[in-house]
N, C-alpha and C. Protein backbone atom coordinates (compact mmCIF):
# COMPACT_ATOMS: atom_id res chain seq x y z
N UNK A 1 -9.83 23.39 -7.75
CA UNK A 1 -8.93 22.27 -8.01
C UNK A 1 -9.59 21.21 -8.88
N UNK A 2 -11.10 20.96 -8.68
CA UNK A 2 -11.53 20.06 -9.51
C UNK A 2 -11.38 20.43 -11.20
N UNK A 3 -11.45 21.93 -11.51
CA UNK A 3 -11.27 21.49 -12.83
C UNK A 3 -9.99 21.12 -13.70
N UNK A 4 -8.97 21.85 -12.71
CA UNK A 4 -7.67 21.38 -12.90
C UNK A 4 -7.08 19.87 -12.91
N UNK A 5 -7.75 19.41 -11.55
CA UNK A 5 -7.32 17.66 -11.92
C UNK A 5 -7.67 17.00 -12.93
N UNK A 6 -7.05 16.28 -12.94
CA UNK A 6 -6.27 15.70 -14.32
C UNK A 6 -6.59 13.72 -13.52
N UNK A 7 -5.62 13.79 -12.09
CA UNK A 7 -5.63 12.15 -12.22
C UNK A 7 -5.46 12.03 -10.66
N UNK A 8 -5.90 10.95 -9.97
CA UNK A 8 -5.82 10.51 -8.65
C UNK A 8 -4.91 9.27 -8.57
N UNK A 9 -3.86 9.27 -7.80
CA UNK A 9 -3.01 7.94 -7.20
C UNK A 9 -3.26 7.64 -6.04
N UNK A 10 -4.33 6.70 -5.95
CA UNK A 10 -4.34 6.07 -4.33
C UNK A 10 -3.17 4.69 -3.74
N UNK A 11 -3.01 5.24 -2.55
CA UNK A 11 -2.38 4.40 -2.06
C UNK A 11 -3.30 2.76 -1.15
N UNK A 12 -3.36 1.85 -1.41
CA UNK A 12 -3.74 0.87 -1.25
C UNK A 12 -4.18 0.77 0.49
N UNK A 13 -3.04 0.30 1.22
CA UNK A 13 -3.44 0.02 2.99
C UNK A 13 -3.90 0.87 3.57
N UNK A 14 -4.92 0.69 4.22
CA UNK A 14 -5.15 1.87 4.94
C UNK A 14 -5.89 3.17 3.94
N UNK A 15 -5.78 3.02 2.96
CA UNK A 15 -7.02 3.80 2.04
C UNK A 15 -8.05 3.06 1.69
N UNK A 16 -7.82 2.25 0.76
CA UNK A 16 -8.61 0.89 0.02
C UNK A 16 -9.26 -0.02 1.01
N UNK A 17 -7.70 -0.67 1.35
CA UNK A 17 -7.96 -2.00 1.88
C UNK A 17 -7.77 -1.66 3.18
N UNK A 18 -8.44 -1.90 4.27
CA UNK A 18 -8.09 -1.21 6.10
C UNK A 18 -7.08 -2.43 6.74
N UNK A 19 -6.63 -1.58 7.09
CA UNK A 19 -5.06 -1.80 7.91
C UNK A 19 -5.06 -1.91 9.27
N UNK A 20 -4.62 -3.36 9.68
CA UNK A 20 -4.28 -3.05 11.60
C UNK A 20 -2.50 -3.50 11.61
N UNK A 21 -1.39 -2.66 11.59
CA UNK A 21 -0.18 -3.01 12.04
C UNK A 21 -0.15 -3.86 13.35
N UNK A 22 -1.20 -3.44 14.19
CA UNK A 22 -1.06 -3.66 15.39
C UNK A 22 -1.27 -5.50 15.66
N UNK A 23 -2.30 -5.87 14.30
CA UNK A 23 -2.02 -7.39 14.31
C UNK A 23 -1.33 -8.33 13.95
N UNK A 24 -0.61 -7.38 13.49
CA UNK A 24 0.56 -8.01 12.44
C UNK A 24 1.44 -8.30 14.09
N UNK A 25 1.94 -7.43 14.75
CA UNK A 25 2.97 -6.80 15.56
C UNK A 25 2.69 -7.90 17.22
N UNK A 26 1.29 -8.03 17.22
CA UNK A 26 0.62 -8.85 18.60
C UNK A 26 0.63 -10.55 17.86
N UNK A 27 0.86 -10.50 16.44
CA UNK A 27 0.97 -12.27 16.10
C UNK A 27 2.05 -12.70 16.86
N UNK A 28 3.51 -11.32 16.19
CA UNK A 28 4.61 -12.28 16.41
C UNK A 28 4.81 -11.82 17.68
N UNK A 29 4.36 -11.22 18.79
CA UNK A 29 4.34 -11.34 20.46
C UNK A 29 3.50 -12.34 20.74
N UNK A 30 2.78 -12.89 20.11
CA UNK A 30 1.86 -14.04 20.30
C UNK A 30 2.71 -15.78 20.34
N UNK A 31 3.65 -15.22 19.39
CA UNK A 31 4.79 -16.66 19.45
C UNK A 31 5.89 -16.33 20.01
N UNK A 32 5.97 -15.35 20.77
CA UNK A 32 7.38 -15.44 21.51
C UNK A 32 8.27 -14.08 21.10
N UNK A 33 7.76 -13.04 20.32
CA UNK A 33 8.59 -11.76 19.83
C UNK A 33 8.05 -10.94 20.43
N UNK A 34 8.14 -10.47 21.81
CA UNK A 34 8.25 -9.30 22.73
C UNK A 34 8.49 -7.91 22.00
N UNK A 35 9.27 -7.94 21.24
CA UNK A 35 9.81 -6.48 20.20
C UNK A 35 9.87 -6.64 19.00
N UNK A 36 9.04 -7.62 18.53
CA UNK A 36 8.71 -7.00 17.02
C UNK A 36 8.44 -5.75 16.25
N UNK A 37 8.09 -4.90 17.25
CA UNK A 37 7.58 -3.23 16.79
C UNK A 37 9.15 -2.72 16.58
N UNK A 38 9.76 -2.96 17.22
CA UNK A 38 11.41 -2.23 17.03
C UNK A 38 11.73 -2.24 15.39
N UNK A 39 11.28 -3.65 15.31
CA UNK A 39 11.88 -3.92 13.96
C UNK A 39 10.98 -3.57 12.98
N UNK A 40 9.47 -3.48 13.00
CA UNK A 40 8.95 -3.47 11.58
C UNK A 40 7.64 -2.48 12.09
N UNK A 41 7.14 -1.51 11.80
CA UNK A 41 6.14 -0.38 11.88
C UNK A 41 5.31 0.72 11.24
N UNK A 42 4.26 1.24 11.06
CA UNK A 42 3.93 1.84 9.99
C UNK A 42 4.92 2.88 9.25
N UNK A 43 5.70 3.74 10.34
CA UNK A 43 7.03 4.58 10.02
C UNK A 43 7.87 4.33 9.48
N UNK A 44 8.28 3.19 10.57
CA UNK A 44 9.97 2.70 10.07
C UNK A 44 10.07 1.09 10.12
N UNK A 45 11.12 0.52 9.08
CA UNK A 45 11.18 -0.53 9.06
C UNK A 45 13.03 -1.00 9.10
N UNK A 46 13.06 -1.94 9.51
CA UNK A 46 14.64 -2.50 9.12
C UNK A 46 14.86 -2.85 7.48
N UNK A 47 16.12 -3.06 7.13
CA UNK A 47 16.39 -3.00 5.76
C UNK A 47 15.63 -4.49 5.10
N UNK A 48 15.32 -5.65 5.72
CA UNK A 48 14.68 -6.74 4.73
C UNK A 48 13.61 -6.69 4.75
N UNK A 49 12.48 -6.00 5.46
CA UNK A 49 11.40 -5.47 4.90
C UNK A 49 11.35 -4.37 3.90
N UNK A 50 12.29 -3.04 3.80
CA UNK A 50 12.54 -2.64 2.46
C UNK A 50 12.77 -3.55 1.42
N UNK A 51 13.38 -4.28 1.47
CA UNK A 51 14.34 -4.92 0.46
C UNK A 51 13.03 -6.22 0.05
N UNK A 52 12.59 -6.71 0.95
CA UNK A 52 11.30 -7.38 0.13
C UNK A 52 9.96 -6.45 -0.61
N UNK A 53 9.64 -4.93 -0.03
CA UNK A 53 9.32 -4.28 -0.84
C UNK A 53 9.78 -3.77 -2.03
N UNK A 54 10.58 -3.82 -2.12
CA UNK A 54 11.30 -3.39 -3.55
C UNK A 54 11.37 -5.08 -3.99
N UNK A 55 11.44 -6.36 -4.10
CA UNK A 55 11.66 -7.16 -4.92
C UNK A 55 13.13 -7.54 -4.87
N UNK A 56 13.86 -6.87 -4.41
CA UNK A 56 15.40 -7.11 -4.05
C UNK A 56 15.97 -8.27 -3.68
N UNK A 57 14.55 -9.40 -2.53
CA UNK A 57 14.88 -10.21 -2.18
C UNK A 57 13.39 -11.20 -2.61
N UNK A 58 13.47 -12.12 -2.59
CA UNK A 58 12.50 -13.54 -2.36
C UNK A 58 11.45 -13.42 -0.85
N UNK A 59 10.33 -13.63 -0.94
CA UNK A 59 9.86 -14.59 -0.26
C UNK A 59 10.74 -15.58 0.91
N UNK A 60 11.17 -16.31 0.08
CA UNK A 60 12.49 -17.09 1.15
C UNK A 60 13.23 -16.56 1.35
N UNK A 61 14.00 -16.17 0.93
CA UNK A 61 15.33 -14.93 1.36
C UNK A 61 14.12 -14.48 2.82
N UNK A 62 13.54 -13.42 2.53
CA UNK A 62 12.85 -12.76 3.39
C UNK A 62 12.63 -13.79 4.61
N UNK A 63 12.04 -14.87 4.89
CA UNK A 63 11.86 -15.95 5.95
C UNK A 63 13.04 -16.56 6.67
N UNK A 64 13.80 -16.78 5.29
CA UNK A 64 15.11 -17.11 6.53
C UNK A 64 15.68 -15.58 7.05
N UNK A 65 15.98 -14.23 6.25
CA UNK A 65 16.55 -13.13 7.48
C UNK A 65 15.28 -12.72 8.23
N UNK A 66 14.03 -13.02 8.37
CA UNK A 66 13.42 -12.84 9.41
C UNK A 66 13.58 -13.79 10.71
N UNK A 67 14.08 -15.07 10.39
CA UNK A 67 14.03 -16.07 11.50
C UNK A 67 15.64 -15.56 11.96
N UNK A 68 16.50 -15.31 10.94
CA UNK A 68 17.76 -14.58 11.54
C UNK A 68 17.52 -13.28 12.74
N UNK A 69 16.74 -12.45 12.29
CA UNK A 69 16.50 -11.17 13.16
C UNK A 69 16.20 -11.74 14.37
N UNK A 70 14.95 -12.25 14.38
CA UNK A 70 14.53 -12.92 15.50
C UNK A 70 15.07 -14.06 16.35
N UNK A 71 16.13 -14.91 15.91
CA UNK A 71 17.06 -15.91 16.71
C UNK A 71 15.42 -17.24 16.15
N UNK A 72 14.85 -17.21 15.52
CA UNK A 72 14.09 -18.36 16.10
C UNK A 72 14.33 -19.53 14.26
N UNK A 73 13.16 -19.70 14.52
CA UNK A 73 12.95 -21.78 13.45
C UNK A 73 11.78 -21.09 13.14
N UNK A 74 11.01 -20.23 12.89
CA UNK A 74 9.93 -20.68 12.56
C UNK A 74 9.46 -21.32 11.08
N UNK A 75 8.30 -21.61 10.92
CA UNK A 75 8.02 -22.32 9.56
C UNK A 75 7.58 -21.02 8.77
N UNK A 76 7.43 -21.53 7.39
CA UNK A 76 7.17 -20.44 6.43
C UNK A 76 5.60 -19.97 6.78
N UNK A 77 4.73 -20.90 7.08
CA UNK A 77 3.32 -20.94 7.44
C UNK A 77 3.34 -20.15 8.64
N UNK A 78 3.98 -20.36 9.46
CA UNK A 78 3.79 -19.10 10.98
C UNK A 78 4.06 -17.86 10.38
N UNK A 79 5.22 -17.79 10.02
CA UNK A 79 5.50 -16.51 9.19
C UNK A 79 4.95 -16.03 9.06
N UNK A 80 4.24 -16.49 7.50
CA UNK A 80 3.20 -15.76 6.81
C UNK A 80 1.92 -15.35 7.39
N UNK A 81 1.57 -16.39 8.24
CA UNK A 81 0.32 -16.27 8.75
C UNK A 81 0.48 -15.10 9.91
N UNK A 82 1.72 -14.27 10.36
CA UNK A 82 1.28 -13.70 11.51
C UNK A 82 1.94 -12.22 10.79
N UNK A 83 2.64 -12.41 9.82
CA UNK A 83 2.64 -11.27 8.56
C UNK A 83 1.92 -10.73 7.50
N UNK A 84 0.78 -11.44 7.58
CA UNK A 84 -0.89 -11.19 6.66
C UNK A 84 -1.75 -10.81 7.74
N UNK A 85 -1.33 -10.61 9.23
CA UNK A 85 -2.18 -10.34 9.81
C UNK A 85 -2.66 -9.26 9.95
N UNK A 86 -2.29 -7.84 9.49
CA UNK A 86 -2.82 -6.88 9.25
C UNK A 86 -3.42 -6.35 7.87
N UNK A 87 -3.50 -7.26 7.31
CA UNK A 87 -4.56 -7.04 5.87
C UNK A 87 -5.77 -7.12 6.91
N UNK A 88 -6.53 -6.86 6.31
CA UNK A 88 -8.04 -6.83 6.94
C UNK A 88 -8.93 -7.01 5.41
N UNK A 89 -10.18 -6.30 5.09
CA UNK A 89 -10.66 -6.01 4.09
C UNK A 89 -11.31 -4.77 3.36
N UNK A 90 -11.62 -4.92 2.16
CA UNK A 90 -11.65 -4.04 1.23
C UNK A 90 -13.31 -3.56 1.39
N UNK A 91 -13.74 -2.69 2.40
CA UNK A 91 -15.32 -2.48 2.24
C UNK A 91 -15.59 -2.24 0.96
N UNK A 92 -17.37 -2.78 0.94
CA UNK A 92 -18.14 -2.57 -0.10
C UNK A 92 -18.43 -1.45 -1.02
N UNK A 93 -18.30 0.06 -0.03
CA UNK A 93 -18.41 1.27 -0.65
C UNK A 93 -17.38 1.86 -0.91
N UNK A 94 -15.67 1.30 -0.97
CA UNK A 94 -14.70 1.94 -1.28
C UNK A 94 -14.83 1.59 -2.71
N UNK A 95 -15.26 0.32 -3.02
CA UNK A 95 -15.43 -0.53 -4.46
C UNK A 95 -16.04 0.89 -5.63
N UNK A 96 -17.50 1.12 -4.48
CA UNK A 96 -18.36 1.88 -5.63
C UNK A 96 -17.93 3.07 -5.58
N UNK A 97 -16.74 3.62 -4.44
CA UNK A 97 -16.65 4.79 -4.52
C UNK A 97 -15.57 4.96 -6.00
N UNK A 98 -14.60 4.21 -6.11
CA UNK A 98 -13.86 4.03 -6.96
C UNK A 98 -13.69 3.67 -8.27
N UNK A 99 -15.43 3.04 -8.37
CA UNK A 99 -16.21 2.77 -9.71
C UNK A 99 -16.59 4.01 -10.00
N UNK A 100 -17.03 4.79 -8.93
CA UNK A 100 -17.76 6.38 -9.57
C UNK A 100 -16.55 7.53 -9.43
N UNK A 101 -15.84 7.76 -8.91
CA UNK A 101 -14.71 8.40 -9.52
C UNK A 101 -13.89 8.03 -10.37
N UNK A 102 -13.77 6.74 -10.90
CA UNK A 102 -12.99 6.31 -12.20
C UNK A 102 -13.64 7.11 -13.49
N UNK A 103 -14.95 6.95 -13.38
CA UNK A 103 -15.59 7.82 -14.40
C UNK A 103 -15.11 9.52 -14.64
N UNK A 104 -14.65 10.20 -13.82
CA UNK A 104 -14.30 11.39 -13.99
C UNK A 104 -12.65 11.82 -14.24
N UNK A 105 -12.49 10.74 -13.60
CA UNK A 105 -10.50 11.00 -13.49
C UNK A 105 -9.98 9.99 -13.93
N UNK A 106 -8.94 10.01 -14.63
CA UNK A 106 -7.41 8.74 -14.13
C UNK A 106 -7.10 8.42 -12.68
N UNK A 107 -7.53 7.07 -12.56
CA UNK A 107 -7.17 6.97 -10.95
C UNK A 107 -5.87 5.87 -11.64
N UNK A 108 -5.36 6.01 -10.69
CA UNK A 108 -4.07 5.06 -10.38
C UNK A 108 -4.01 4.53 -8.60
N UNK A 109 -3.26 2.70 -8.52
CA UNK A 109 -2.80 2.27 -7.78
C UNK A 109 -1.09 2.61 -7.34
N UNK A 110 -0.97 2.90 -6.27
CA UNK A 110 0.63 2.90 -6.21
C UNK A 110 0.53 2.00 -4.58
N UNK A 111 1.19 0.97 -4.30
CA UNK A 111 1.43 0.51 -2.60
C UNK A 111 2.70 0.22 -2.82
N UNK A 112 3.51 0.24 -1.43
CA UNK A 112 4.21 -0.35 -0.95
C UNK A 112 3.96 -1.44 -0.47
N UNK A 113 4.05 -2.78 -1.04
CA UNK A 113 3.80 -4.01 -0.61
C UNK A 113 4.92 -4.75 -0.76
N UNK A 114 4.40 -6.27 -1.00
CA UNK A 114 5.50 -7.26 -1.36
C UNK A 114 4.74 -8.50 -1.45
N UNK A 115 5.50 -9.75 -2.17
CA UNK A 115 4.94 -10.82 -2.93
C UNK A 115 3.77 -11.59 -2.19
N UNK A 116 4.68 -11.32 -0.91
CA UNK A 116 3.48 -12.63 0.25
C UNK A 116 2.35 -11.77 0.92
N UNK A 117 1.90 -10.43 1.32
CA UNK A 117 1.18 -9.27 0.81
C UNK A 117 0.17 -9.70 -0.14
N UNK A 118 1.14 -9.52 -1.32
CA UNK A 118 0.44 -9.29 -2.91
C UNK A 118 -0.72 -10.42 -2.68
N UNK A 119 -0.32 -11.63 -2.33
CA UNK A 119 -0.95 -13.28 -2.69
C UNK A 119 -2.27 -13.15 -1.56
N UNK A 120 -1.73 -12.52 -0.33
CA UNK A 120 -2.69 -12.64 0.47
C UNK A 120 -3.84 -11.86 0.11
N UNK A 121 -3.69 -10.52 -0.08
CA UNK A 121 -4.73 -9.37 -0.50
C UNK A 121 -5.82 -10.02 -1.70
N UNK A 122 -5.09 -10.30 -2.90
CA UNK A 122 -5.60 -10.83 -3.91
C UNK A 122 -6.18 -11.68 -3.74
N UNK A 123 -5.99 -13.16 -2.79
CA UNK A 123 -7.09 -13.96 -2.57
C UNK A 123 -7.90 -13.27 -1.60
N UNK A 124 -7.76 -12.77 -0.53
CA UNK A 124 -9.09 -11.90 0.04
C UNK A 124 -10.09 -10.91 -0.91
N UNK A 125 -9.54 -10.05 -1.77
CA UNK A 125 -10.58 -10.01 -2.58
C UNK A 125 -11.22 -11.26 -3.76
N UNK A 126 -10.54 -11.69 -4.17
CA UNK A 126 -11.09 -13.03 -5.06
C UNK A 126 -12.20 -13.60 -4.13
N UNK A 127 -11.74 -13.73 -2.71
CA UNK A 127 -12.90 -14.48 -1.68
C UNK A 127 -14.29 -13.57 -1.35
N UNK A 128 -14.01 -12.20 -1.22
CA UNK A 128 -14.99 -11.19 -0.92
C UNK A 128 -15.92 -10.99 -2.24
N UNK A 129 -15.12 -10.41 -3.56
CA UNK A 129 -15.67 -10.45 -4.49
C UNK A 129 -15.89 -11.06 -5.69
N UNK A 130 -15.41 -12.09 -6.04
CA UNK A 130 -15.20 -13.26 -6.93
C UNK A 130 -14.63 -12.83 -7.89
N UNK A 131 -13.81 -12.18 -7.97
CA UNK A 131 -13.05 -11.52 -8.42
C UNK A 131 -11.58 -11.29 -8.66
N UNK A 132 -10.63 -11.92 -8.76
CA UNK A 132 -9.21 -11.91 -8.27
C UNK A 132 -8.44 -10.37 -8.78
N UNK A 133 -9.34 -10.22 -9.58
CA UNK A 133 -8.40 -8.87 -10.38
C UNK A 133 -9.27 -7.70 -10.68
N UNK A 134 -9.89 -7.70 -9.17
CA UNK A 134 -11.11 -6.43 -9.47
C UNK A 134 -10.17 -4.94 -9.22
N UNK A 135 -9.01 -5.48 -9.05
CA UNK A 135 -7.88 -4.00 -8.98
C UNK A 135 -7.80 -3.43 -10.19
N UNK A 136 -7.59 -4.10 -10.54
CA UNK A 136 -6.55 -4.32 -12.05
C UNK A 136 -7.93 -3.60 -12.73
N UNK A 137 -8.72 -3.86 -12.46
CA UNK A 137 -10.11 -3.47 -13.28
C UNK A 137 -10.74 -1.74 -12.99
N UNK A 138 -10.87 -1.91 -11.97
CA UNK A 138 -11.02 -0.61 -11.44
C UNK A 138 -10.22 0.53 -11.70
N UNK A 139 -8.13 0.31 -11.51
CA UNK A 139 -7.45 1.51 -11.83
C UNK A 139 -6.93 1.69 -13.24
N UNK A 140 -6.83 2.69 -13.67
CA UNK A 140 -6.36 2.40 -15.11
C UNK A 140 -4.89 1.59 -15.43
N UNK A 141 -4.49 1.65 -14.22
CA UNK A 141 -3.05 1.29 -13.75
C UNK A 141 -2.74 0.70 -12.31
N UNK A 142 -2.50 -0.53 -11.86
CA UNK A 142 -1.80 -0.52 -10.57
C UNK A 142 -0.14 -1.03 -10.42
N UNK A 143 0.15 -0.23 -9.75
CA UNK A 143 1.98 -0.06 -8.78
C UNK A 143 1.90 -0.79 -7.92
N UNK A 144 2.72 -1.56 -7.70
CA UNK A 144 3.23 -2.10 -6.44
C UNK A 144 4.67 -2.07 -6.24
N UNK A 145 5.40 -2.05 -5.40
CA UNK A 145 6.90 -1.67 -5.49
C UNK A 145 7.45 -2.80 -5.47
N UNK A 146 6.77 -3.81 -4.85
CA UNK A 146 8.05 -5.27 -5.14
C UNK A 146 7.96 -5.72 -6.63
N UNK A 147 7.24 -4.93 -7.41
CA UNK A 147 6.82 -5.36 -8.96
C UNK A 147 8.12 -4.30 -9.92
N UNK A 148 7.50 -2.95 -9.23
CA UNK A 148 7.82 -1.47 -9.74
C UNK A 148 9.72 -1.51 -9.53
N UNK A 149 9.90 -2.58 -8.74
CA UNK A 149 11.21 -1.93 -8.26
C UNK A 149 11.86 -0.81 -7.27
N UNK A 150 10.63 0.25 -6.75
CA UNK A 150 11.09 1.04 -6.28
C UNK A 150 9.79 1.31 -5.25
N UNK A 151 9.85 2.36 -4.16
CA UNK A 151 9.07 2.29 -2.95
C UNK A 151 9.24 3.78 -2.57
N UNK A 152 7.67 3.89 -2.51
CA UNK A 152 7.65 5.27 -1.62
C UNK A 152 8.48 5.32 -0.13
N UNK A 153 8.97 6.38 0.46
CA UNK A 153 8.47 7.67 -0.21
C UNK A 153 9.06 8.15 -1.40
N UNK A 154 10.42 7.54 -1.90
CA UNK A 154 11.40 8.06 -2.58
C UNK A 154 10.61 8.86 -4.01
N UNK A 155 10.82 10.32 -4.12
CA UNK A 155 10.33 10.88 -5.19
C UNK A 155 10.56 10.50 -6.64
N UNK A 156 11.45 9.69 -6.68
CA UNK A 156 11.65 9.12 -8.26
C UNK A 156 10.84 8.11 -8.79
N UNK A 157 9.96 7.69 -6.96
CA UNK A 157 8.97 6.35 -7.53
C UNK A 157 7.55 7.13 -7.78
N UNK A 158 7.60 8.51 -7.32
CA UNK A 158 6.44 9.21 -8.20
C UNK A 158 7.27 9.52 -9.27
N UNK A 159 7.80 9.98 -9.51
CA UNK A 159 7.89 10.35 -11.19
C UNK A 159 7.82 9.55 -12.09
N UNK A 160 8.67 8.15 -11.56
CA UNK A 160 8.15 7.02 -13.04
C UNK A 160 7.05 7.02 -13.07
N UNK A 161 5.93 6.91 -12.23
CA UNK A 161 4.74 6.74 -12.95
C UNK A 161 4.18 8.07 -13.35
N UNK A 162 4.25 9.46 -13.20
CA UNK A 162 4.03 10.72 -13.62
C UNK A 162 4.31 10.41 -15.39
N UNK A 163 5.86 9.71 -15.51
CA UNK A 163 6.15 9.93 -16.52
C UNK A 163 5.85 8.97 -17.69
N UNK A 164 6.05 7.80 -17.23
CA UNK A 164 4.91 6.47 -17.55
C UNK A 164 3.29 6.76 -18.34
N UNK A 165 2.54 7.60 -17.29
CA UNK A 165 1.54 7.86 -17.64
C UNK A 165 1.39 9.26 -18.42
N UNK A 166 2.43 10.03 -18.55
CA UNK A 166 1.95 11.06 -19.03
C UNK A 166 1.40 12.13 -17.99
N UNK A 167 1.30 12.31 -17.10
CA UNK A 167 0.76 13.28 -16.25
C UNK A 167 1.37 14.08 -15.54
N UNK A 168 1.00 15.18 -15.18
CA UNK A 168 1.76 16.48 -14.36
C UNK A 168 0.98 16.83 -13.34
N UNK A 169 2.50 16.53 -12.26
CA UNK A 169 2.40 16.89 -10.79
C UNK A 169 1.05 17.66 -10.10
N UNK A 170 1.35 18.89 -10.61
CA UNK A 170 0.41 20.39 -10.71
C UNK A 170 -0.78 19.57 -11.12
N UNK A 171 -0.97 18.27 -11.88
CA UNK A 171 -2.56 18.37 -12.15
C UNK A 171 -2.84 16.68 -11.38
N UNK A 172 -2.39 16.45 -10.77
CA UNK A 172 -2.59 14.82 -10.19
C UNK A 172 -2.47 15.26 -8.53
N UNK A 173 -3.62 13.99 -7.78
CA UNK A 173 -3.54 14.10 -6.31
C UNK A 173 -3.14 12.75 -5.96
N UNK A 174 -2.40 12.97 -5.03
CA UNK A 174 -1.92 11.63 -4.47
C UNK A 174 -2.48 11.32 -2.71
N UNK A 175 -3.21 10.31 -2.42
CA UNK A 175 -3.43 10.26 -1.47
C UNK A 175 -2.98 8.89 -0.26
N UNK A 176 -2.24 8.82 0.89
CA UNK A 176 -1.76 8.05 1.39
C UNK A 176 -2.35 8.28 2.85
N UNK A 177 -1.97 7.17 3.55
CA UNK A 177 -1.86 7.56 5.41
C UNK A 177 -1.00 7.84 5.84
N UNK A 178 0.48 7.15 5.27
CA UNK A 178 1.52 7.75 6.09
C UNK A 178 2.47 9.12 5.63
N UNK A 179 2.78 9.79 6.87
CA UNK A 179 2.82 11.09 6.41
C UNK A 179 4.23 11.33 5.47
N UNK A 180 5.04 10.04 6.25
CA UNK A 180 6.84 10.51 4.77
C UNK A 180 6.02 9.80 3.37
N UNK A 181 5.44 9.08 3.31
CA UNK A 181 4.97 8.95 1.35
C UNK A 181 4.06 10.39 1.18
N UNK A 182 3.88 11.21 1.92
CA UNK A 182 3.08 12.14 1.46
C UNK A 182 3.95 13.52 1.13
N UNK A 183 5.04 13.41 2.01
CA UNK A 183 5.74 14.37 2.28
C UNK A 183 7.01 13.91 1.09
N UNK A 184 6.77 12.98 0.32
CA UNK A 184 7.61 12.48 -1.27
C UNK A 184 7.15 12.78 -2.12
N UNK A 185 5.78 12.48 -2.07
CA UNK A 185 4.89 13.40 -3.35
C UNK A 185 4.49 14.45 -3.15
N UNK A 186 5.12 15.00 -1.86
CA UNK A 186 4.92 16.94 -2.25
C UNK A 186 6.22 17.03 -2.44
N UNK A 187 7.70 16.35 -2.36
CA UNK A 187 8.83 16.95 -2.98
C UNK A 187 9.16 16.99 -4.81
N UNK A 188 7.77 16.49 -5.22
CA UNK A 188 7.90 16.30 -6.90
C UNK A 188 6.34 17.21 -7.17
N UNK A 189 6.08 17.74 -6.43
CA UNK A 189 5.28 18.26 -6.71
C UNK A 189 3.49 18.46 -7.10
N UNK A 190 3.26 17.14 -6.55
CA UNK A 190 2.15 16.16 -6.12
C UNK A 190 1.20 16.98 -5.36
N UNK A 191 -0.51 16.96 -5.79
CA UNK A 191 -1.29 17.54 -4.73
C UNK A 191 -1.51 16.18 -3.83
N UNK A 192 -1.71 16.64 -2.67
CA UNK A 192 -1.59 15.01 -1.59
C UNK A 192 -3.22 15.68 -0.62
N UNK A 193 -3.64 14.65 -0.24
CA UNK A 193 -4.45 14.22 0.85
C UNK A 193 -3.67 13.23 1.97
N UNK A 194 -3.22 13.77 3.24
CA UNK A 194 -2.93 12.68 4.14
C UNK A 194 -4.12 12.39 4.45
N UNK A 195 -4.60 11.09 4.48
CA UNK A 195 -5.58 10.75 5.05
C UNK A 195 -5.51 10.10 6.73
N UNK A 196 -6.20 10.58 7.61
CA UNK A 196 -6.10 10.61 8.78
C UNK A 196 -7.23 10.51 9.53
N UNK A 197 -8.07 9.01 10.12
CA UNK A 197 -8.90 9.08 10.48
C UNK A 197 -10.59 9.78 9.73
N UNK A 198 -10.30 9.69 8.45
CA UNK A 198 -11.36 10.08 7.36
C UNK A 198 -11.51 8.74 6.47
N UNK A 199 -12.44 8.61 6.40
CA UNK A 199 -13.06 7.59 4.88
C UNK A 199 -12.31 8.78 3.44
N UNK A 200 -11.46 7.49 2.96
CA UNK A 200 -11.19 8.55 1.44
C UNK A 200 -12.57 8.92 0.70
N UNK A 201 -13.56 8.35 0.81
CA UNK A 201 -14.22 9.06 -0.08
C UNK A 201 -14.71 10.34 0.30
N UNK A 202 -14.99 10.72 2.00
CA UNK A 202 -15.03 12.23 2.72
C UNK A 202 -14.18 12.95 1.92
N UNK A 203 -12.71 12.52 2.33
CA UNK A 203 -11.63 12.98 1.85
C UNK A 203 -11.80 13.87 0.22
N UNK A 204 -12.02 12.75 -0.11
CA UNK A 204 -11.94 13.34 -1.66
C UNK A 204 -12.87 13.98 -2.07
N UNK A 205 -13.93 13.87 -1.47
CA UNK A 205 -15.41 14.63 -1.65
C UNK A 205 -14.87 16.18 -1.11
N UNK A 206 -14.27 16.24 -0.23
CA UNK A 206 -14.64 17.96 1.01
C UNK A 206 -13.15 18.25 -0.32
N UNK A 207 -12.25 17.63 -0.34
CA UNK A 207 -10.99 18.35 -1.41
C UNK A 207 -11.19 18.76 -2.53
N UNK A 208 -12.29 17.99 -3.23
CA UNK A 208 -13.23 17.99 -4.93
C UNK A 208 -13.81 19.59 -3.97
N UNK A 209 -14.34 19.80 -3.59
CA UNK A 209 -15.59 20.43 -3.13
C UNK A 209 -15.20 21.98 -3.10
């Protein structure tokens, strides 16, 4: 397979940058939301967390139908602050792992995120590495879907960038954690790594191998 590849699309949370849902989910039980998991989860989400991943809606839009879902007032600052709570950070050796496979392949960014996401991540690396746009630097390309317009898993949001970039299915790997974005880029024809309890760079090392 290594001489065949052509290009790598990593998926951001939980590859890159490490991911706890679970703090996101214990903030807002922390102010009074007993069942926040109903509504928003690594699987499944209700429609205004889609809809702020895709860009569909605002920031505000998004705060007031979240204080709708929930019956409550909260401020934009609670919000945010207990909806950034599962960013975590970007270790030191995903950096160099991604500096030394850029050299061999086309890597590409693709996440499912969204604006208040986007702001938080970006100043955590700017703070870690002085850097605000060490993404942007590293992939030859980064996706985000509240940018892109469109959101994994749906297979048409691999193909714009397949087709964007020039590249074929048969020769590109796509690697994610969750298993329906993986199970989208094997319906277009995508080599995939679910990553599961592995460091991507294992990952990509034992799959290269």
């Amino acid at each position: 397979m290594e001489n065949k590849l052509e290009a790598i699309i990593f998926d951001l949370g939980g590859v890159i940058i490490d991911l706890d849902y679970n703090k996101t989910i214990n903030a807002f039980k922390s102010i009074g939301k007993k069942d926040f998991e109903h509504l928003y989860s690594q699987a499944q989400q209700v429609g205004l967390f889609n809809d702020l991943e895709i860009g569909a809606i605002t920031p505000e839009v998004f705060r007031v139908g979240l204080n709708e879902l929930l019956k409550e007032n909260y401020s934009d600052q609670i919000i945010d602050e207990a909806w950034n709570k599962m960013l975590l950070k970007v270790p030191n050796h995903r950096i160099e792992f991604l500096e030394s496979i850029g050299k061999k392949y086309r890597i590409f960014l693709y996440s499912n995120t969204n604006a208040i996401h986007y702001e938080a991540f970006r100043n955590q690396i700017e703070k870690d590495f002085q850097n605000i746009n060490l993404l942007e630097e590293l992939f030859e390309q980064t996706y985000y879907s509240h940018i892109l317009g469109k959101r994994k898993p749906h297979g048409d949001s691999f193909q714009h960038i397949l087709d964007e970039q020039n590249l074929t299915a048969s020769k590109t790997l796509f690697i994610d954690d969750s298993i329906q974005h993986i199970e989208g880029a094997q319906s277009i024809g995508l080599n995939v790594i679910h990553l599961v309890d592995q460091e991507v760079e294992d990952a990509v090392t034992s799959y290269l191998s």
